[in-house]
Protein backbone atom coordinates (compact mmCIF):
# COMPACT_ATOMS: atom_id res chain seq x y z
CA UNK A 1 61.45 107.31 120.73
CA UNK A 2 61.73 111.11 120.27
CA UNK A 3 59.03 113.46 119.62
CA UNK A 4 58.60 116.25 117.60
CA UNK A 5 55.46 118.89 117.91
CA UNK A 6 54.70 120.43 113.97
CA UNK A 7 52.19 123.46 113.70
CA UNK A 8 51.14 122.89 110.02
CA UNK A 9 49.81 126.21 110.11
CA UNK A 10 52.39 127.80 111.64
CA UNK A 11 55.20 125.84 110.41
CA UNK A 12 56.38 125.99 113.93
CA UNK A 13 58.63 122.69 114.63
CA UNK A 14 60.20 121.61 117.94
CA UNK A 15 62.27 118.77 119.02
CA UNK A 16 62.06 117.08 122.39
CA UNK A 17 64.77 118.12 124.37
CA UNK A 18 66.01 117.20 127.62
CA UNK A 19 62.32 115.07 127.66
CA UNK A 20 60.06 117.61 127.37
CA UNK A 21 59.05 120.13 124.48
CA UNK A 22 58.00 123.52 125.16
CA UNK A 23 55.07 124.91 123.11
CA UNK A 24 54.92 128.70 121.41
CA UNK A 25 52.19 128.88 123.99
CA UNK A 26 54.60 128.19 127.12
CA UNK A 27 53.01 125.15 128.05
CA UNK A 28 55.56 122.02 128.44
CA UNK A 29 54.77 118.55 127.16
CA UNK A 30 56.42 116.10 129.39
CA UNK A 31 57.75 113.19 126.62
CA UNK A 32 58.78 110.69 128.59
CA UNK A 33 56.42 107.62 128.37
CA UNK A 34 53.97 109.86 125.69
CA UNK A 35 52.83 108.45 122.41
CA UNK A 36 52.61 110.24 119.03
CA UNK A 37 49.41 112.02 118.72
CA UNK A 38 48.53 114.04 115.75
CA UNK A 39 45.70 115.64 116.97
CA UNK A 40 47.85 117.47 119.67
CA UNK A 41 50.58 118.03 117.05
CA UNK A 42 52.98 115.19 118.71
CA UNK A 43 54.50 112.75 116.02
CA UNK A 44 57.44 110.59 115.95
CA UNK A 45 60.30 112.08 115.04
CA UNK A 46 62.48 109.51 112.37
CA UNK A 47 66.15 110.97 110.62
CA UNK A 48 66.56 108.48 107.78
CA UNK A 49 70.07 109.26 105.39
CA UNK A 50 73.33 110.86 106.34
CA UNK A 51 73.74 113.79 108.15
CA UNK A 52 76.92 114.98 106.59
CA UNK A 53 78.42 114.81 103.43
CA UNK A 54 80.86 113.26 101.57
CA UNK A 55 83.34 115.27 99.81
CA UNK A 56 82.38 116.74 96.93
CA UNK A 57 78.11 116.01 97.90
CA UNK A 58 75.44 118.28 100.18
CA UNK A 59 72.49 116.61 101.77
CA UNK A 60 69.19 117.44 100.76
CA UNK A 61 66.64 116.90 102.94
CA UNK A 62 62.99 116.51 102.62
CA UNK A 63 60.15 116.91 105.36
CA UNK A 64 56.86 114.52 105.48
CA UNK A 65 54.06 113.84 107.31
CA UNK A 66 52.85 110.49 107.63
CA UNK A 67 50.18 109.42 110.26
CA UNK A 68 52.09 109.51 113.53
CA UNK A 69 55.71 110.30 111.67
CA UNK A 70 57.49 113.05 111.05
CA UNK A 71 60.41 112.35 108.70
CA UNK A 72 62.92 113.87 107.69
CA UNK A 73 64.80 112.32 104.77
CA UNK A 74 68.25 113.24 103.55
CA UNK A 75 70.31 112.69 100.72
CA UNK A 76 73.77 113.11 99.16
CA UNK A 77 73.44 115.16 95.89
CA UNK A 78 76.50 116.16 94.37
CA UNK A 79 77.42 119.94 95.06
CA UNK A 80 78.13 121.91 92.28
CA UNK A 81 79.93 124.44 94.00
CA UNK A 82 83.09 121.96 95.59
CA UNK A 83 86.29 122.19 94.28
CA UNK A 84 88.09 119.21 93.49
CA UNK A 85 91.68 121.36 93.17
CA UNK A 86 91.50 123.03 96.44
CA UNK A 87 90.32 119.58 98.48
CA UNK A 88 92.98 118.08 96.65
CA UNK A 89 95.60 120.63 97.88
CA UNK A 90 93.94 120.06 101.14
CA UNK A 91 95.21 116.59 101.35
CA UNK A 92 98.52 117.60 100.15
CA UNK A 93 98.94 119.85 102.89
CA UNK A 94 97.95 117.09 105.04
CA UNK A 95 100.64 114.91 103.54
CA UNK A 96 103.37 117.35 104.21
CA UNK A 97 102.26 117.92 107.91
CA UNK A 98 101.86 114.30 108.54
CA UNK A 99 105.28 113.76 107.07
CA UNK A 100 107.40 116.25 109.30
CA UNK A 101 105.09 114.44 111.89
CA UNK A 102 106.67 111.40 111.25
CA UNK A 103 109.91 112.56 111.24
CA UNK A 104 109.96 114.71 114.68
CA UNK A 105 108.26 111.56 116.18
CA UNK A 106 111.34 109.59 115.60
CA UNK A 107 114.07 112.41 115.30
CA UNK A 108 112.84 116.03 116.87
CA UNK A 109 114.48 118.70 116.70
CA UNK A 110 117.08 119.01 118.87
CA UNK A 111 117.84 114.85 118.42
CA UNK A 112 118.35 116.33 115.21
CA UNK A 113 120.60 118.91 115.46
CA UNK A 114 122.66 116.81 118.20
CA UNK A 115 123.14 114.24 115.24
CA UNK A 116 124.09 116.73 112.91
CA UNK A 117 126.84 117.89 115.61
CA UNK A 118 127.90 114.20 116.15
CA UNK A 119 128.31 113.11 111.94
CA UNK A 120 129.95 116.57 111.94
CA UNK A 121 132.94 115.23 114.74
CA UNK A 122 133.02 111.74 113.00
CA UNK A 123 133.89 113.47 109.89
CA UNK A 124 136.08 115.94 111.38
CA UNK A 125 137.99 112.51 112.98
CA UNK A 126 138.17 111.11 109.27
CA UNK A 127 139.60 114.04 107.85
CA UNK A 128 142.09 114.44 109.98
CA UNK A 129 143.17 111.14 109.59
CA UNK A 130 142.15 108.87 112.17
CA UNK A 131 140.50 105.67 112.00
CA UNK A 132 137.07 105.57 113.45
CA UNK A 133 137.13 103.06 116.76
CA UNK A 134 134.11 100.41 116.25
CA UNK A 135 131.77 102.35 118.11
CA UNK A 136 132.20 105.22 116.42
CA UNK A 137 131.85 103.69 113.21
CA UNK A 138 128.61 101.91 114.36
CA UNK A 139 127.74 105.41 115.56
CA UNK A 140 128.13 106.79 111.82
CA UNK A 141 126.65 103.66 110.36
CA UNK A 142 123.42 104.60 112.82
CA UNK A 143 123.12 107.98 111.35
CA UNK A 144 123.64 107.16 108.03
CA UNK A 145 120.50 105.15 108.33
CA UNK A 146 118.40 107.82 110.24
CA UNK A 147 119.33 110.96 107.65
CA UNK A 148 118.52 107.90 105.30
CA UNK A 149 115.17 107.03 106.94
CA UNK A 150 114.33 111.17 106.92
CA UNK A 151 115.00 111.19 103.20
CA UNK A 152 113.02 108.35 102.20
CA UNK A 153 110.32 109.93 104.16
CA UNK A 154 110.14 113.16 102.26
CA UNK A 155 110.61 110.83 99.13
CA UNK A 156 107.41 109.00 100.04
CA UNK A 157 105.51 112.67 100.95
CA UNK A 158 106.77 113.37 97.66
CA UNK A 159 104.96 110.28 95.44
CA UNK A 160 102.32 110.56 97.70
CA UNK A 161 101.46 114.22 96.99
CA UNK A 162 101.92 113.40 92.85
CA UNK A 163 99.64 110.43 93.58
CA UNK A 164 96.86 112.95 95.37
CA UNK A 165 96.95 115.41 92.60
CA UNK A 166 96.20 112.35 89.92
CA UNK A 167 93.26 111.30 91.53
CA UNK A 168 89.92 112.14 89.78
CA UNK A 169 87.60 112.14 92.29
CA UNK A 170 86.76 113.15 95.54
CA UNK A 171 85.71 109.67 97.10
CA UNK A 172 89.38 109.10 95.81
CA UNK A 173 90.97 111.71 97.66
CA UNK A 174 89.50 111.51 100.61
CA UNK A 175 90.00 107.72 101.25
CA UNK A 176 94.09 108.02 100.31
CA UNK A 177 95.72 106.60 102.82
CA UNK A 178 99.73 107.49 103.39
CA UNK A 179 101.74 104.63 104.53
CA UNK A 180 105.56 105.59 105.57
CA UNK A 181 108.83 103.40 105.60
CA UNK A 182 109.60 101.77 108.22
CA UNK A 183 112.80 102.77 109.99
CA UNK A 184 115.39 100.80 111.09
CA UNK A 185 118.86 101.41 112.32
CA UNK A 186 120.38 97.89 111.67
């Protein structure tokens, strides 16, 4: 149980920390093991609602006193100052990041740049007319399928982002979940 000393007169408030409280008057109240006592100003402290907000909400809170309780009671109220556009572009920007994410897990940078170099050669066999061996054509095949896998990713960012900016509501936005294909190089 925590306590809480409240100066009605005053309106001074402090919350036990570290076990003890430490009156305006410098004396310290040891908590541990005390009861509420009103009479010395001691109550029970009690946090009943949410202590932050969903999107688009603020909390309210309200103080009371109630025998040996001191509540404090929040709620969500809808905040008429939140933006709906600029959480949304929030979460688009959060697609986009988590989509190059997804990618340079797979395929960083210079895996990417060493495929480029390598479908550059195969073609540069082709052209000059020679037959890809069977590895090398397996090779191709593979990153046909990754540049493949990349582009399907952006694709998805893509819907996702046009899906995000549909939504209505913030309770909406904020629960969108992204899911990404899956690659695979077979």
């Amino acid at each position: 149980m925590t306590l809480i000393y409240h100066d009605t007169q005053s309106g001074v408030t402090l919350k036990e920390r570290g076990g003890k409280i430490v009156l305006p008057s410098g004396k310290t109240v040891l908590c541990k093991g005390a009861k509420p006592n009103p009479e010395l100003r001691l109550y029970r402290y009690i946090e009943e609602g949410p202590k932050r907000p969903q999107p688009g909400k603020r909390i309210e809170q309200a103080i009371s006193l109630d025998g040996e309780n001191y509540t404090i009671t929040r709620t969500e109220v809808d905040d008429p100052n939140f933006d709906l556009d600029s959480f949304k572009a929030q979460r688009v920007a959060a697609i986009k990041q988590e989509a190059g994410d997804v990618i340079l897990r797979q395929f960083p940078d210079w895996k990417q740049r060493n495929m480029n170099m390598r479908a550059t050669e195969l073609q540069e066999i082709r052209l000059d007319g020679v037959a890809l061996t069977a590895g090398e054509q397996a090779e191709s095949n593979a990153l046909k399928l990754a540049a493949q896998w990349i582009k399907s990713i952006r694709a998805a960012s893509g819907v996702m982002e046009d899906e995000i900016k549909a939504l209505t509501t913030a309770a909406e936005v904020s629960i969108y979940h992204a899911v990404w294909p899956e690659l695979t190089l077979s």
